[in-house]
C-alpha atoms as a PDB file:
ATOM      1  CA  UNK A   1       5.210  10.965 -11.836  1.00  0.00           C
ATOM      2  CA  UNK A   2       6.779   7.473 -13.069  1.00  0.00           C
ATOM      3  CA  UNK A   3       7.682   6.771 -16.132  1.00  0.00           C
ATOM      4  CA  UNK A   4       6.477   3.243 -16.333  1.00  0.00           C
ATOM      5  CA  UNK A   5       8.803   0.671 -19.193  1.00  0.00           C
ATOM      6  CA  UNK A   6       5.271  -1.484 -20.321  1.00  0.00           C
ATOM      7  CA  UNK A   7       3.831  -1.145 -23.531  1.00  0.00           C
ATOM      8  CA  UNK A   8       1.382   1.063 -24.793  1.00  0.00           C
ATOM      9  CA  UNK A   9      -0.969   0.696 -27.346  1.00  0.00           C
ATOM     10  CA  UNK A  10      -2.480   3.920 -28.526  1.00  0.00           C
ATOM     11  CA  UNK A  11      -6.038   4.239 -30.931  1.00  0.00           C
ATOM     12  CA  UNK A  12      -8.566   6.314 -32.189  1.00  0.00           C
ATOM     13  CA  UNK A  13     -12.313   5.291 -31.109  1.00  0.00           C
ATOM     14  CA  UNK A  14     -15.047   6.411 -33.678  1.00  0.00           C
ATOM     15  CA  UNK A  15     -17.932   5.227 -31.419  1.00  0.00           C
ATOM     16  CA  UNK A  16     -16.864   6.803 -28.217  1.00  0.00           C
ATOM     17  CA  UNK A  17     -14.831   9.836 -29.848  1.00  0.00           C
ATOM     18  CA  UNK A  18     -12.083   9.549 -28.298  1.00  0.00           C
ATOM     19  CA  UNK A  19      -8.244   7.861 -27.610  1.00  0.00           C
ATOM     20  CA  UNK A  20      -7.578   4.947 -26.152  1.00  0.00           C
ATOM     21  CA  UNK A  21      -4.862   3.182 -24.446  1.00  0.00           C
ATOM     22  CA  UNK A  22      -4.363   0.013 -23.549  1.00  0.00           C
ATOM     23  CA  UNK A  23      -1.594  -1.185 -22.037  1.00  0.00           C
ATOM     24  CA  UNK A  24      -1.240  -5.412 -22.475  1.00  0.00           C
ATOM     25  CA  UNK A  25       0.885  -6.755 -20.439  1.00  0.00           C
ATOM     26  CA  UNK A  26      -1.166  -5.162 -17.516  1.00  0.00           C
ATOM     27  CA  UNK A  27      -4.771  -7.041 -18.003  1.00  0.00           C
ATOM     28  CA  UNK A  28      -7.639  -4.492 -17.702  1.00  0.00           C
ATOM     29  CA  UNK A  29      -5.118  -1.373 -17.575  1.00  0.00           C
ATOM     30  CA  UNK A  30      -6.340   0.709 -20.117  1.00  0.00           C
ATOM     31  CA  UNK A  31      -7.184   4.737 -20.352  1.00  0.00           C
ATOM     32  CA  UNK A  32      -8.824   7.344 -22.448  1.00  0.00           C
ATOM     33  CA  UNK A  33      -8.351  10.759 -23.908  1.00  0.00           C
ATOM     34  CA  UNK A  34      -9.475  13.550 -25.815  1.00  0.00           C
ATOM     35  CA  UNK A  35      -5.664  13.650 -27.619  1.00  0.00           C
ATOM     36  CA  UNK A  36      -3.434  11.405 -27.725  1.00  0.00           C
ATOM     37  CA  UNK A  37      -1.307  12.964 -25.278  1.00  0.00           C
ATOM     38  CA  UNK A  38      -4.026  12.847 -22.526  1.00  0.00           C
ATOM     39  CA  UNK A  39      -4.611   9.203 -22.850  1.00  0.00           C
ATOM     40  CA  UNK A  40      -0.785   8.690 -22.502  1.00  0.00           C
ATOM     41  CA  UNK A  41      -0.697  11.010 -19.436  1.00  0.00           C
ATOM     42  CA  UNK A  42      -3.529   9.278 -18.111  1.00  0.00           C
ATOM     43  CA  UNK A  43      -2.410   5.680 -18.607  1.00  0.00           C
ATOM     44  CA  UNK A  44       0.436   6.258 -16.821  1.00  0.00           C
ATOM     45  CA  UNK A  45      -1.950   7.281 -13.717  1.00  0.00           C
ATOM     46  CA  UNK A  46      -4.071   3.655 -14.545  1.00  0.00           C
ATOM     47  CA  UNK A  47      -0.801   2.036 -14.473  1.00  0.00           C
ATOM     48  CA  UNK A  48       0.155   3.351 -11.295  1.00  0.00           C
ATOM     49  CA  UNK A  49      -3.146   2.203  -9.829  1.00  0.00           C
ATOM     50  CA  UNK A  50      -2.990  -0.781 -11.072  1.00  0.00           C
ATOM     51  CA  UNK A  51       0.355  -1.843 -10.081  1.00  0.00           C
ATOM     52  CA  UNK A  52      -0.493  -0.616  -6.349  1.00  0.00           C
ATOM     53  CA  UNK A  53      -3.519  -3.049  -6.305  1.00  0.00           C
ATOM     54  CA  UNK A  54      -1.806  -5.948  -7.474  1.00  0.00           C
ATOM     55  CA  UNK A  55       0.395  -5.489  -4.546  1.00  0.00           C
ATOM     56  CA  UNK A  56      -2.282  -4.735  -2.108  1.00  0.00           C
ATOM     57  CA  UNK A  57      -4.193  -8.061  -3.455  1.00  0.00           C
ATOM     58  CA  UNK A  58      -0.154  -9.854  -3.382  1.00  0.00           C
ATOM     59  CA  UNK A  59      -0.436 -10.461  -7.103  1.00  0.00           C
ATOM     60  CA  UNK A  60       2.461 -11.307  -9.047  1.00  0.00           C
ATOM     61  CA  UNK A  61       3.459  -7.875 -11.553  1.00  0.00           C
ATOM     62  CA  UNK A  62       4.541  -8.499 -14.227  1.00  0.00           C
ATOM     63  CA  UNK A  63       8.020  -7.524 -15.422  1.00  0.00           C
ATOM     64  CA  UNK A  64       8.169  -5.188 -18.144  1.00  0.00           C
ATOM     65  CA  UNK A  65       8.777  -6.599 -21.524  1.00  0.00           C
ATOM     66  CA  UNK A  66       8.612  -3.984 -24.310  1.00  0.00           C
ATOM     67  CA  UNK A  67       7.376  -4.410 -27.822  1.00  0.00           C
ATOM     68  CA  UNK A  68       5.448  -7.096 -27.328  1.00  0.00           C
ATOM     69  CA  UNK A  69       4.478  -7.572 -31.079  1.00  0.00           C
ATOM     70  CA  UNK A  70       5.042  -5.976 -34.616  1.00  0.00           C
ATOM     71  CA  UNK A  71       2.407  -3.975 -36.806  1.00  0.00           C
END
């Protein structure tokens, strides 16, 4: 599996009871979990997914940026 360089935001959902990722510089790409480590596993899935339909729809993908903001 790819380790994929975009940012990852992580959180706790009270309503849906579970973790969430989201991952911002990739509109839409976002993932769940019941731990924090299973969202992270499975964003990295939603990322891959994502990045192969932009490509099949010849969408521009954006380049990796890092942090994107501070806390």
């Amino acid at each position: 599996m790819s380790i994929y360089k975009y940012e990852r935001i992580i959180y706790w959902s009270e309503e849906d009871k579970a973790f969430f990722v989201e991952v911002p510089e990739l509109p839409g790409c976002m993932s769940d979990g019941t731990t924090p480590a299973e969202a992270l596993e499975n964003a990295e899935v939603i990322i891959s997914e994502w990045l192969e339909t932009a490509k099949e729809r010849g969408q521009e993908i954006p380049e990796p940026k890092g942090k994107l903001m501070y806390a």
